[in-house]
C-alpha atoms as a PDB file:
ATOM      1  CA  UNK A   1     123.167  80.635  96.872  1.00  0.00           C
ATOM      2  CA  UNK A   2     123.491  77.240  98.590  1.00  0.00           C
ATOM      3  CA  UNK A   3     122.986  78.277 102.509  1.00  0.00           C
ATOM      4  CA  UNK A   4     122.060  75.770 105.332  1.00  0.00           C
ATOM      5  CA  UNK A   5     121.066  77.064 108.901  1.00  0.00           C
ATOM      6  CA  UNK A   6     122.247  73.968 111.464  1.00  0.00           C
ATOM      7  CA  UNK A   7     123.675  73.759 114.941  1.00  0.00           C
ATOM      8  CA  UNK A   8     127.205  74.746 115.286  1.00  0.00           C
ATOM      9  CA  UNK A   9     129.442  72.366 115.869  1.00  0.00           C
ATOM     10  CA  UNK A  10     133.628  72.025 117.551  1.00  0.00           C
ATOM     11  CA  UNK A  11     134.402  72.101 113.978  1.00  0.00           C
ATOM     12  CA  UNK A  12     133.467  75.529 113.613  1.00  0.00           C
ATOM     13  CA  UNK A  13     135.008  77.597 116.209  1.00  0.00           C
ATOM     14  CA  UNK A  14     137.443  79.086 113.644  1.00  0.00           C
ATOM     15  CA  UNK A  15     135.197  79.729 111.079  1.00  0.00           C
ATOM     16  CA  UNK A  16     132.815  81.923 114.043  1.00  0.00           C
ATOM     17  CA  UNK A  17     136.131  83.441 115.034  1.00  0.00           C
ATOM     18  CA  UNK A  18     136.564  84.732 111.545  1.00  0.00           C
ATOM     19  CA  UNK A  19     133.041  85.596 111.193  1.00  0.00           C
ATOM     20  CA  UNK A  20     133.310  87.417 114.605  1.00  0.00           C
ATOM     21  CA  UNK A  21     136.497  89.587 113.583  1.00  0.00           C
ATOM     22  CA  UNK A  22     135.679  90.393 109.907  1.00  0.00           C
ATOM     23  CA  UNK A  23     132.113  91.672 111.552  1.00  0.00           C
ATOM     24  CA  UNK A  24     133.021  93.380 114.837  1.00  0.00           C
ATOM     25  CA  UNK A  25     136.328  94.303 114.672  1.00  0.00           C
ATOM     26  CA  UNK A  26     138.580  94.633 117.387  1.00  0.00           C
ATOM     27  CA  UNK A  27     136.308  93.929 120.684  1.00  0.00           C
ATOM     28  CA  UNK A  28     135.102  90.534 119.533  1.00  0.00           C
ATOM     29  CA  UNK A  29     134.670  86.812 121.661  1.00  0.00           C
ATOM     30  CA  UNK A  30     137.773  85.573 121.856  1.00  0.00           C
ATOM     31  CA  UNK A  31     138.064  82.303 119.926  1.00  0.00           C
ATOM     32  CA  UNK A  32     137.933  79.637 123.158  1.00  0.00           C
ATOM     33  CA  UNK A  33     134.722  81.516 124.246  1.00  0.00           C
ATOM     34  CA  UNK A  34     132.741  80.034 120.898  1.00  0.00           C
ATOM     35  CA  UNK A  35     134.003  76.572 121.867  1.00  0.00           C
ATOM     36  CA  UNK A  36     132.961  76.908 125.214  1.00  0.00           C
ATOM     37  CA  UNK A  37     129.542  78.568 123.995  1.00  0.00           C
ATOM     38  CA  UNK A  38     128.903  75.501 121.846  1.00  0.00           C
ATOM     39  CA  UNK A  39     129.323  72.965 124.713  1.00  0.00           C
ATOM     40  CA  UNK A  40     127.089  75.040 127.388  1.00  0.00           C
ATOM     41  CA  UNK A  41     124.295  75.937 124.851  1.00  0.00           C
ATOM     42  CA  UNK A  42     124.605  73.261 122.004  1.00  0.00           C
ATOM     43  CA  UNK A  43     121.018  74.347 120.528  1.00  0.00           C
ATOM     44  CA  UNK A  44     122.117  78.138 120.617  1.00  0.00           C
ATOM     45  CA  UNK A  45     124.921  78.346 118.475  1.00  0.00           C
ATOM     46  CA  UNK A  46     123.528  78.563 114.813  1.00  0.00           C
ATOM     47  CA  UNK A  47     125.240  78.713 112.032  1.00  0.00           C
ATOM     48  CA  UNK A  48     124.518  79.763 108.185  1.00  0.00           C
ATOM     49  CA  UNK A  49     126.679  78.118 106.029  1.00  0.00           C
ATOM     50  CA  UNK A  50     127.845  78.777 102.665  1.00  0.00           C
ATOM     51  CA  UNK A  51     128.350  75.049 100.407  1.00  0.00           C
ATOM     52  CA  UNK A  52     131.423  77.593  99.039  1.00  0.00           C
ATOM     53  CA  UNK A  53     132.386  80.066 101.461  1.00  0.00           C
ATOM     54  CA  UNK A  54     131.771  77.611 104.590  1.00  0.00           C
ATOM     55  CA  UNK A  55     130.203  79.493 107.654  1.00  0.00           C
ATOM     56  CA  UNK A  56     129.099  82.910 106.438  1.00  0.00           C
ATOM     57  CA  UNK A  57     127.065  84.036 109.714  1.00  0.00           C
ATOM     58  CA  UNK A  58     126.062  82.795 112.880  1.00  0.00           C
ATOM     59  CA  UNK A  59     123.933  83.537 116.206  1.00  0.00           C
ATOM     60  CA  UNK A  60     124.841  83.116 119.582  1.00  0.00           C
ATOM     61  CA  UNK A  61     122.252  83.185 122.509  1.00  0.00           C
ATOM     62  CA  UNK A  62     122.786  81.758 126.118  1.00  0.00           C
ATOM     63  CA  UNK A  63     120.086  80.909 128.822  1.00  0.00           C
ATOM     64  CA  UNK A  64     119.984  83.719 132.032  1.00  0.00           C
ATOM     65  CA  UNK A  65     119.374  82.919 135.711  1.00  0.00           C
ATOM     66  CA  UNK A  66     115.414  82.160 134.903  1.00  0.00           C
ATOM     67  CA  UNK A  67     115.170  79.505 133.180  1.00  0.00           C
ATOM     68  CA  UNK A  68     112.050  80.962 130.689  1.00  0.00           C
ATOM     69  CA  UNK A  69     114.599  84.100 129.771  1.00  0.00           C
ATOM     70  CA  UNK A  70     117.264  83.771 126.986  1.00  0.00           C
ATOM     71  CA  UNK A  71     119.774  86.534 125.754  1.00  0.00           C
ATOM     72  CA  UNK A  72     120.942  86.927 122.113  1.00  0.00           C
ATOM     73  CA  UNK A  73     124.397  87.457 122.664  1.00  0.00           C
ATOM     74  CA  UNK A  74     125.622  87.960 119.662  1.00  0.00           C
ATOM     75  CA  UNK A  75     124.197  88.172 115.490  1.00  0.00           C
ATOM     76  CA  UNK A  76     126.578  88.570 112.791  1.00  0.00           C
ATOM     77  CA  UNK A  77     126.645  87.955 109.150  1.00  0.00           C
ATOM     78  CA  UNK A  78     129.137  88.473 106.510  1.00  0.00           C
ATOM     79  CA  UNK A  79     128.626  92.061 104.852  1.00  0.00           C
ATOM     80  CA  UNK A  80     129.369  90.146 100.850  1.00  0.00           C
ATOM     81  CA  UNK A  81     126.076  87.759 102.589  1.00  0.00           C
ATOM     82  CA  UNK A  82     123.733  90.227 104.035  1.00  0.00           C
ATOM     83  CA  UNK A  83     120.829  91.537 102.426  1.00  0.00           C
ATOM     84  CA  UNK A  84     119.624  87.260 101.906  1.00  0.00           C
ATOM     85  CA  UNK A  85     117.546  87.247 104.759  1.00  0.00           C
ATOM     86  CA  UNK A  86     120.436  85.023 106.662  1.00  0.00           C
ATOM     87  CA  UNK A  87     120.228  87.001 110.032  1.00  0.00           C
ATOM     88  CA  UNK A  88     116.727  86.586 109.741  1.00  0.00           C
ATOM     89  CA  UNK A  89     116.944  82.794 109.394  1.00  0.00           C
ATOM     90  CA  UNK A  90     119.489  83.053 111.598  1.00  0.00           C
ATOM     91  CA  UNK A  91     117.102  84.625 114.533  1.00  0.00           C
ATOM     92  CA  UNK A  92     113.969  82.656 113.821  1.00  0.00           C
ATOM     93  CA  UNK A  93     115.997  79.147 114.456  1.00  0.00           C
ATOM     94  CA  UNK A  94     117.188  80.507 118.080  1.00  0.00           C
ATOM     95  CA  UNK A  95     113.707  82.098 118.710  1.00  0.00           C
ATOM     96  CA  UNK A  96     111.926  78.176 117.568  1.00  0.00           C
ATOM     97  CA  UNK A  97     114.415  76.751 119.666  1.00  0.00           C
ATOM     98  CA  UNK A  98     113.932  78.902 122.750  1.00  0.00           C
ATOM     99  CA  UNK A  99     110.073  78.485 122.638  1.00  0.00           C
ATOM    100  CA  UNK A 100     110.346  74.388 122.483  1.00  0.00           C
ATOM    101  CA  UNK A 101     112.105  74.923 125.674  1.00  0.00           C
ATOM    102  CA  UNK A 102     109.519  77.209 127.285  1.00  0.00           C
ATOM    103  CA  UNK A 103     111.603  80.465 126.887  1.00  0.00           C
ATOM    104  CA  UNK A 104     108.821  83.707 127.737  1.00  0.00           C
ATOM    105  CA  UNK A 105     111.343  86.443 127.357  1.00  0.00           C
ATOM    106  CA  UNK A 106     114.093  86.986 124.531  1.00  0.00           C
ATOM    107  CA  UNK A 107     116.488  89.535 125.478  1.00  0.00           C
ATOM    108  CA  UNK A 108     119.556  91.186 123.719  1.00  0.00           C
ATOM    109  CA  UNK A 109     121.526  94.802 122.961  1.00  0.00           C
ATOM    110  CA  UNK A 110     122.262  96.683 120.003  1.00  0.00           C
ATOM    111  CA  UNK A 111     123.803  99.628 119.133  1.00  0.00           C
ATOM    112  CA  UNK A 112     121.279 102.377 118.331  1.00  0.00           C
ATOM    113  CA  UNK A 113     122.764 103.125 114.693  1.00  0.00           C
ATOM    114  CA  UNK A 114     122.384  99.371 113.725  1.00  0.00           C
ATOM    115  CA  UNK A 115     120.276  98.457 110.834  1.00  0.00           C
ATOM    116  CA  UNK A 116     119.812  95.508 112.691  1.00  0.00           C
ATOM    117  CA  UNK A 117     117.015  97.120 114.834  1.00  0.00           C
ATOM    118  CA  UNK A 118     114.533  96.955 112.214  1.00  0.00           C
ATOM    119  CA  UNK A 119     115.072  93.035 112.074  1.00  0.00           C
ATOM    120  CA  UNK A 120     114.419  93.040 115.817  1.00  0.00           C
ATOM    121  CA  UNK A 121     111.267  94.936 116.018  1.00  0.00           C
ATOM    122  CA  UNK A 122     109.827  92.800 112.643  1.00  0.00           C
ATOM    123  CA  UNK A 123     110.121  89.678 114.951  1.00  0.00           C
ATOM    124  CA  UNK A 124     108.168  91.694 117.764  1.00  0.00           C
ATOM    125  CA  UNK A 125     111.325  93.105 119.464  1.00  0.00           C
ATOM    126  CA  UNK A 126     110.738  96.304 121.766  1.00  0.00           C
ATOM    127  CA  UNK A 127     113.194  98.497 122.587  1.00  0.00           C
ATOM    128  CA  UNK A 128     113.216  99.167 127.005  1.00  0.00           C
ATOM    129  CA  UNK A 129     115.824 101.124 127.670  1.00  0.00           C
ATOM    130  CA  UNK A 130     118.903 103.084 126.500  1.00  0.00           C
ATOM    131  CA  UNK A 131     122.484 102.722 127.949  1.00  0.00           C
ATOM    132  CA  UNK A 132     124.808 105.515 127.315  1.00  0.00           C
ATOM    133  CA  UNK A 133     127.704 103.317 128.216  1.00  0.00           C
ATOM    134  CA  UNK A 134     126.833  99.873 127.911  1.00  0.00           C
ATOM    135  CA  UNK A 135     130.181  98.196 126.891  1.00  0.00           C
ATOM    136  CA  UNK A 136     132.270 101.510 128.224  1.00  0.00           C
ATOM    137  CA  UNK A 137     132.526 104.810 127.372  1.00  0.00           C
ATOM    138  CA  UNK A 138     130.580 106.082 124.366  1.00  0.00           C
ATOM    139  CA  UNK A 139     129.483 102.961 123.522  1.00  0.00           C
ATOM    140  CA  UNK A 140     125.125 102.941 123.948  1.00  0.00           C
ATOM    141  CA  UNK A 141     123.183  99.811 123.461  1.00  0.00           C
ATOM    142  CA  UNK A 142     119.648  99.811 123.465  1.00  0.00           C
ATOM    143  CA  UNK A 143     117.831  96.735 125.529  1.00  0.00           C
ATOM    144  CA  UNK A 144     115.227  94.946 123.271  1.00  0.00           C
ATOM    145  CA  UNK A 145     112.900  92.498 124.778  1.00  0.00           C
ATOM    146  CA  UNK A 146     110.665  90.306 123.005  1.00  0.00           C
ATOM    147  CA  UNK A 147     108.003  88.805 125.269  1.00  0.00           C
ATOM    148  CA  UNK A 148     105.868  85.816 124.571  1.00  0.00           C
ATOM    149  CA  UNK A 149     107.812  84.670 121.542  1.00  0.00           C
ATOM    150  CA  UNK A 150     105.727  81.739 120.786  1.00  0.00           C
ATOM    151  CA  UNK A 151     103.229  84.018 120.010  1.00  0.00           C
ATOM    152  CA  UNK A 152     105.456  85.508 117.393  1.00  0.00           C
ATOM    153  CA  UNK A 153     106.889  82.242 116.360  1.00  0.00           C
ATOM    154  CA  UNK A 154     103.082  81.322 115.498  1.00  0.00           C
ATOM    155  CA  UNK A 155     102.048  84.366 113.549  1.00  0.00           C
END
C-alpha cells in the first residue's frame, strides 16, 4: 500500500465528493462545499491518497469563532482502506496542524455506535455531552473535546 497524507487541493473536490457519498450516504457535503472548504481552511483539508485508487480518505476541520478552538467536521475513509491506520494519520496531521497555529481545544461529533470513538478517545478525545437529535430526529451525536492537544501531539 502506497498512501500519502498531503493538503487537499481544487483538484480533488470530486474525488472528496466520492469519498463523501460512498461513506455517508445520502446526507453528505454537497460537492461545492469541499471546494469552498479547501479555499477557507487550505491546511484543514487532508487527504490520504492511494498511488492506485487516488484519494481513498480525507479529513475536514474548520476554525470556530475563537481563534484557539477548531472543529473536525468531518473523517471518512474508504471501508476496502480502513483498518491501515489512515483515519488515524488522517487525524494526527489536522491535530499537528492545529497546534502550530495555537489551537487549545479540538472539537467534533460522532454518532454513538461509531467505531470511530475509540480512535477519538486514543488521541485524548473526551466525550461532553449527548444530543438526542443532533442532525434531526433520531439522529444522536456525542460532543468530544480534546483539550490541550499539544500535549497529546507530544506524548
Amino acid at each position: 500500500m502506497d498512501v500519502v497524507i498531503r493538503v487537499a487541493e481544487p483538484k480533488d473536490v470530486s474525488a472528496l465528493y466520492q469519498v463523501e457519498t460512498s461513506v455517508f450516504g445520502e446526507s453528505v457535503y454537497p460537492d461545492f462545499f469541499f471546494r469552498q472548504a479547501i479555499e477557507l481552511w487550505p491546511r484543514l483539508v487532508v487527504v490520504a491518497e492511494d498511488s492506485q485508487q487516488g484519494v481513498v480518505g480525507y479529513i475536514l476541520a474548520a476554525t470556530a469563532e475563537r481563534n484557539d478552538q477548531l472543529w473536525i467536521m468531518s473523517l471518512a475513509v474508504l471501508a476496502n482502506f480502513r483498518k491501515r491506520g489512515l483515519a488515524r494519520q488522517l487525524l494526527a496531521e489536522v491535530i499537528d496542524s492545529a497546534c502550530q497555529k495555537g489551537v487549545t481545544e479540538i472539537s467534533l461529533t460522532v454518532h454513538p455506535d461509531n467505531p470511530a470513538i475509540a480512535l477519538y478517545e486514543s488521541f485524548g478525545f473526551e466525550k461532553q455531552q449527548k444530543s438526542a437529535d443532533y442532525f434531526g430526529q433520531q439522529q444522536p451525536r456525542f460532543r468530544m473535546t480534546l483539550s490541550n492537544p499539544l500535549k497529546e501531539v507530544m506524548e
